[in-house]
Protein backbone atom coordinates (compact mmCIF):
# COMPACT_ATOMS: atom_id res chain seq x y z
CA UNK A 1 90.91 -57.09 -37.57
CA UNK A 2 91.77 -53.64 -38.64
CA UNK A 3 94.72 -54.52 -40.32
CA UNK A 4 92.38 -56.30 -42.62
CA UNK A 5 89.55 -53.59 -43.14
CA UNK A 6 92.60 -51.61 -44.06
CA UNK A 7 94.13 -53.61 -46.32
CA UNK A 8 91.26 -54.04 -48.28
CA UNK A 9 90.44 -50.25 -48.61
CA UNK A 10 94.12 -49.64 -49.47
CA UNK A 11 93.16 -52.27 -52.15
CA UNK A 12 89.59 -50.77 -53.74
CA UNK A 13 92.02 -47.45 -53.33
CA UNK A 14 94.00 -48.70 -55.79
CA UNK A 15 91.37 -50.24 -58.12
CA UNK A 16 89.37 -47.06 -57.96
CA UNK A 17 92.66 -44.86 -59.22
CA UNK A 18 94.14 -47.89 -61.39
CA UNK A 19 91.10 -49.54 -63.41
CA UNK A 20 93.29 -51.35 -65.46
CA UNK A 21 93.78 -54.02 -62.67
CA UNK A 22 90.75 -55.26 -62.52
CA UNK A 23 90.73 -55.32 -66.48
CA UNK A 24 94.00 -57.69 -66.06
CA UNK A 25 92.23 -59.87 -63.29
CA UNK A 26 88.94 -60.23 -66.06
CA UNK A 27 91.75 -60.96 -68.83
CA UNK A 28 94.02 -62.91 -67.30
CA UNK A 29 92.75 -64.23 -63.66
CA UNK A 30 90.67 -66.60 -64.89
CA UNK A 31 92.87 -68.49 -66.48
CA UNK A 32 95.09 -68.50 -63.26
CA UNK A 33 92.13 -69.68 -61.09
CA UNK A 34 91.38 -72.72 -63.92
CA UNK A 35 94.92 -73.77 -63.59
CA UNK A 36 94.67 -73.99 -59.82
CA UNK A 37 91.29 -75.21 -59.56
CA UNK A 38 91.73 -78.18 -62.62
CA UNK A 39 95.73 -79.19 -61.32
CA UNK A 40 94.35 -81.47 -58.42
CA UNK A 41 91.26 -82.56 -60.45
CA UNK A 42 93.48 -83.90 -63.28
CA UNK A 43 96.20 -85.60 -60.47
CA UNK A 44 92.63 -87.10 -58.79
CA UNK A 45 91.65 -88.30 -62.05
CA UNK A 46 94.80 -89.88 -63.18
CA UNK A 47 94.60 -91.49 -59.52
CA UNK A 48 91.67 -92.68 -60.23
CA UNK A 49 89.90 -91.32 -56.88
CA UNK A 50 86.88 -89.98 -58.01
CA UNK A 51 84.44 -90.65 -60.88
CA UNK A 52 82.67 -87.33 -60.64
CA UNK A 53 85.13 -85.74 -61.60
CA UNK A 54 84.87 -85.53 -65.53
CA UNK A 55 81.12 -83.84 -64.46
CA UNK A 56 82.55 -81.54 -61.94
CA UNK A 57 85.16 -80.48 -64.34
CA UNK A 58 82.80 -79.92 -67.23
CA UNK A 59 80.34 -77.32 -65.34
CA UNK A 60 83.36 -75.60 -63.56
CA UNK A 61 85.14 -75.39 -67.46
CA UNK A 62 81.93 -73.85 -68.81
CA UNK A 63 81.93 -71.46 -66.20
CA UNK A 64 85.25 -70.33 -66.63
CA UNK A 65 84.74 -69.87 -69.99
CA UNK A 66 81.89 -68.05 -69.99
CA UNK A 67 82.93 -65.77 -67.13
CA UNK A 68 86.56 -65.28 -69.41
CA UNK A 69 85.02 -63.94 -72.40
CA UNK A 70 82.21 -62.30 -71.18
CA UNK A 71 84.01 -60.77 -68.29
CA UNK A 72 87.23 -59.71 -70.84
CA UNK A 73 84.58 -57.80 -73.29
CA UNK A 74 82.67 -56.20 -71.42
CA UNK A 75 85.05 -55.06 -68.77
CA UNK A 76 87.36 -53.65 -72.18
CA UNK A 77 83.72 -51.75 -73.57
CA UNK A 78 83.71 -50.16 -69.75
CA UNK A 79 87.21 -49.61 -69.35
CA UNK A 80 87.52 -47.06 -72.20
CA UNK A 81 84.17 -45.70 -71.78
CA UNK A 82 85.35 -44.63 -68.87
CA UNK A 83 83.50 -46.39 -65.69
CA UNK A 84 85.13 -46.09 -62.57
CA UNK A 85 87.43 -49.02 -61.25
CA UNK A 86 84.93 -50.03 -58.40
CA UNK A 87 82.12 -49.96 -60.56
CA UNK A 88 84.22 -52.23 -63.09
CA UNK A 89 84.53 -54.41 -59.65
CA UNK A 90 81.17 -54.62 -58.65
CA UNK A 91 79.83 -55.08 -62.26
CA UNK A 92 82.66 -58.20 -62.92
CA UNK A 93 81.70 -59.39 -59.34
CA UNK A 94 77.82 -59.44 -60.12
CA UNK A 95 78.52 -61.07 -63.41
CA UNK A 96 80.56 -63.90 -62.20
CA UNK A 97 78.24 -64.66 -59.59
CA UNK A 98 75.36 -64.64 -62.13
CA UNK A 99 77.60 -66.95 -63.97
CA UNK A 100 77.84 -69.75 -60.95
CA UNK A 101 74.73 -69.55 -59.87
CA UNK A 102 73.15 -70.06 -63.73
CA UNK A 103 76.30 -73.33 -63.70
CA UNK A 104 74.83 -74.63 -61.06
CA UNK A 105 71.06 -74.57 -60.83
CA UNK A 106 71.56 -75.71 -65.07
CA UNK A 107 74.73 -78.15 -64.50
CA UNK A 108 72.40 -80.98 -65.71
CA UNK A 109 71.44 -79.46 -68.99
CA UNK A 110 75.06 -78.30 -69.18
CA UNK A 111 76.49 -81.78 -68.90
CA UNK A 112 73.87 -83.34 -71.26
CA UNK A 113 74.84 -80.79 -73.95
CA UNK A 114 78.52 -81.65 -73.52
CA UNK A 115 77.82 -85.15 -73.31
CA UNK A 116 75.28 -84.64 -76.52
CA UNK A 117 78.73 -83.19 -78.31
CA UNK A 118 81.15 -85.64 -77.06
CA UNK A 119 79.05 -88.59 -78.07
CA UNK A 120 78.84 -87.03 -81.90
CA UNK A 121 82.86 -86.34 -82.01
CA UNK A 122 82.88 -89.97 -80.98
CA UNK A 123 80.51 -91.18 -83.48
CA UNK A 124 81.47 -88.71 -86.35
CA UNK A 125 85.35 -90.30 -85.61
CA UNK A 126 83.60 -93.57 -85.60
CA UNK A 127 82.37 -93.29 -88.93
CA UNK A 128 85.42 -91.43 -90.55
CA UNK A 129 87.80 -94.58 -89.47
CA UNK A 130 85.56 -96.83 -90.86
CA UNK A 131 85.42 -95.25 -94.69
């Protein structure tokens, strides 16, 4: 167990003196986390083992794309203002849990929107074939 708690403040040691890091993990981390979060939807999907899964994979996409850009500006604005490399943390933490919860208790009205846009690419595609 202390190998752990010291570990981890080895880690905010290094955030704290490096803020950079955690403006690489707000750039780029997101887009690791999509790729290992959407690999075994799109293998369950092609399996056809779960019907959800187009839903599930919408709210989780809008999250990550919210949390991406938002998360990328604003932890760029702090960076070179000058904010400490835990308070980058914390901030990009609260954010991304803001973020989830909002997917979540909204998923509904988030999947009716996309649905709402889907359905016009599909009819707007519709009508352009047909002219």
């Amino acid at each position: 167990m202390m190998a752990f708690s010291s570990d981890f403040i080895s880690i905010l040691e290094t955030i704290e003196q490096q803020p950079v890091y955690v403006v690489l993990w707000a750039a780029f981390g997101m887009f690791f986390c999509s790729f290992a979060l959407f690999v075994p939807l799109i293998i369950l999907r092609k399996l056809n083992k779960a019907a959800k899964i187009e839903n599930v994979a919408g709210v989780i996409a809008g999250i990550m794309l919210l949390c991406w850009i938002a998360g990328f500006v604003t932890q760029i604005i702090l960076f070179f203002s000058g904010v400490s490399g835990i308070k980058l943390l914390l901030i990009w933490i609260a954010m991304f849990l803001t973020y989830v919860v909002f997917g979540v208790c909204n998923r509904k009205m988030i999947l009716k929107w996309g649905n709402s846009i889907t359905s016009k690419k599909r009819q707007h595609s519709k009508n352009s074939a047909e002219a």
